[in-house]
C-alpha atoms as a PDB file:
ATOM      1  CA  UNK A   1     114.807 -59.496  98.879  1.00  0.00           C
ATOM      2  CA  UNK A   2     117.209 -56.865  97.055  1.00  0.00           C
ATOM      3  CA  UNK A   3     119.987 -55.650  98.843  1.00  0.00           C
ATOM      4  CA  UNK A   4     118.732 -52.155  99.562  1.00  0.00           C
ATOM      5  CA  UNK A   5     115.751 -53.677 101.151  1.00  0.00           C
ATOM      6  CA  UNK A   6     118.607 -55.634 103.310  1.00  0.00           C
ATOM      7  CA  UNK A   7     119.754 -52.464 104.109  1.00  0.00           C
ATOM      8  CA  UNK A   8     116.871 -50.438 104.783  1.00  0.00           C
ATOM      9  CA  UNK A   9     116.075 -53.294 107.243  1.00  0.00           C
ATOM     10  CA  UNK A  10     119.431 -52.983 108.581  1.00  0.00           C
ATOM     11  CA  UNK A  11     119.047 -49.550 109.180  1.00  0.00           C
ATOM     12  CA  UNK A  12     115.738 -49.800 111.135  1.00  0.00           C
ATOM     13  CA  UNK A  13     117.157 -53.414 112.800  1.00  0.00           C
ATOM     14  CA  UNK A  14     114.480 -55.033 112.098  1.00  0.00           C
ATOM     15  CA  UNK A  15     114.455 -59.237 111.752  1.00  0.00           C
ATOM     16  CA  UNK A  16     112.558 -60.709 108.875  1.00  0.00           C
ATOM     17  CA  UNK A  17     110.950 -64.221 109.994  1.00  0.00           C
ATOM     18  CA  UNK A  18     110.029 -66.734 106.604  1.00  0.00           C
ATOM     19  CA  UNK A  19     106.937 -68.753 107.995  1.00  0.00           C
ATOM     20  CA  UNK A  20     105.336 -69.669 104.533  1.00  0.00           C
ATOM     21  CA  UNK A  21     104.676 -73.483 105.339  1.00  0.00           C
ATOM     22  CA  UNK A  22     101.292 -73.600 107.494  1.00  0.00           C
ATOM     23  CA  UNK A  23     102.696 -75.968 109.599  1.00  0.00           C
ATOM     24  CA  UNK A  24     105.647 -73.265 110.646  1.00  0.00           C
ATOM     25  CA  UNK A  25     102.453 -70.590 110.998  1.00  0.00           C
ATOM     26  CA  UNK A  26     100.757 -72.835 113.430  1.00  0.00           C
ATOM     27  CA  UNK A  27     103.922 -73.948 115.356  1.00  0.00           C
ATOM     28  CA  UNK A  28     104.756 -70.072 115.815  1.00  0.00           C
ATOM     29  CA  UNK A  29     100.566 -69.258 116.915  1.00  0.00           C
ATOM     30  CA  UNK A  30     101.680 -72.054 119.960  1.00  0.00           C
ATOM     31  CA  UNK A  31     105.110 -70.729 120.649  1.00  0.00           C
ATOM     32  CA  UNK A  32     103.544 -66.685 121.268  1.00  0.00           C
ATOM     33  CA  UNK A  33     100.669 -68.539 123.073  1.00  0.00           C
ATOM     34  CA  UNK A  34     103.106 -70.775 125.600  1.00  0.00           C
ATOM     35  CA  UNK A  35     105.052 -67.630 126.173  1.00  0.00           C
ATOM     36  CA  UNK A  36     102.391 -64.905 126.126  1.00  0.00           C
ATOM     37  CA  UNK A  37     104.943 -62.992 123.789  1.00  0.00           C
ATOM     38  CA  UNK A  38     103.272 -60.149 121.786  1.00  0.00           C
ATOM     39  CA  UNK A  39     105.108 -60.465 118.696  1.00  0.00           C
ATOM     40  CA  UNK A  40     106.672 -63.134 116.747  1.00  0.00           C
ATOM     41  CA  UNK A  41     110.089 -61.842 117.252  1.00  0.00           C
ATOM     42  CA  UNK A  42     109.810 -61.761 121.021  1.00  0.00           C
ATOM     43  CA  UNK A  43     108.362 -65.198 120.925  1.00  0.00           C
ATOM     44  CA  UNK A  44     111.126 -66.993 118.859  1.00  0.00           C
ATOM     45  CA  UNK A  45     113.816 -64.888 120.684  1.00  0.00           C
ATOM     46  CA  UNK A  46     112.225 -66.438 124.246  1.00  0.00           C
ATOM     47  CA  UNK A  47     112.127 -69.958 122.960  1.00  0.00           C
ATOM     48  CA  UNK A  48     115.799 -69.831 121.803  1.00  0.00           C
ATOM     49  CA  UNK A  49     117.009 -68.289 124.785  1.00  0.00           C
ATOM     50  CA  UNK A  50     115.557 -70.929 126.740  1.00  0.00           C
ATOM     51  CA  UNK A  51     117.059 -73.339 124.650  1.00  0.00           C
ATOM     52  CA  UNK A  52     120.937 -71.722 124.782  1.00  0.00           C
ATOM     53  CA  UNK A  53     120.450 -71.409 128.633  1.00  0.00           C
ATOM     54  CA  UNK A  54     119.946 -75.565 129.122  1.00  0.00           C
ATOM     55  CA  UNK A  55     122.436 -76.482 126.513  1.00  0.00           C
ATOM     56  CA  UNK A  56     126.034 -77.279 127.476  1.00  0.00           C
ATOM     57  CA  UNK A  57     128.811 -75.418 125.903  1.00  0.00           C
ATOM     58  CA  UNK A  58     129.113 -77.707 122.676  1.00  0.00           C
ATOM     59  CA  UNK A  59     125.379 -78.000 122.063  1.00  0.00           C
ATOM     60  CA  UNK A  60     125.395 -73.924 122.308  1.00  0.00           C
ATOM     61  CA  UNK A  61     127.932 -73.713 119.912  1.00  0.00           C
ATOM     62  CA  UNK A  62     125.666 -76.072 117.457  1.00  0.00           C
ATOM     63  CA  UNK A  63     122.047 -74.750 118.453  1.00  0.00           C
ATOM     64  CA  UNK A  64     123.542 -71.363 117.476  1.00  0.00           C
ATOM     65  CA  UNK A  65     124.757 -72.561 114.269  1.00  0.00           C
ATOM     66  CA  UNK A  66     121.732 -74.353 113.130  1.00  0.00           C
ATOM     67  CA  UNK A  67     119.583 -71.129 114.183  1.00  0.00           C
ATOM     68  CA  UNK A  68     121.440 -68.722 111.723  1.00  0.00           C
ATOM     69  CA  UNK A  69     119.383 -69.479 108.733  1.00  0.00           C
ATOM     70  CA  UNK A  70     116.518 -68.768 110.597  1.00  0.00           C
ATOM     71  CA  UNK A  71     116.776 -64.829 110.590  1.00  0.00           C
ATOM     72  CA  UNK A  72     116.668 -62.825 107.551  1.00  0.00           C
ATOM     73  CA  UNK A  73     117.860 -58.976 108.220  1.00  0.00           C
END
């Protein structure tokens, strides 16, 4: 992605989710079935709420890090 697409994404804040493997496309079908989400976005944004909210202040700090290369914008 060029950085004026970055940008033009930026400007609309919109997130970009990479799910090229088919495993990652069939992990995301279950994760917006479990939480009845209607988009991807909303989906992944439930699940790693969930997950922040029952980590401990340490494990927040790392589940947070590791979850950064997950978003494009």
């Amino acid at each position: 992605m060029s950085k004026s697409e970055l940008k033009e994404l930026e400007k609309y804040g919109r997130i970009t989710l990479y799910a090229a493997q088919k495993e990652r496309k069939e992990l995301l079908k279950k994760l917006m079935e479990y939480t009845k989400a209607r988009t991807v976005s909303e989906a992944v944004f439930q699940a790693l709420s969930f997950y922040v909210e029952q980590a401990g202040t340490r494990s927040k700090q790392n589940l947070l890090a590791r979850s950064r290369g997950i978003w494009a914008m």
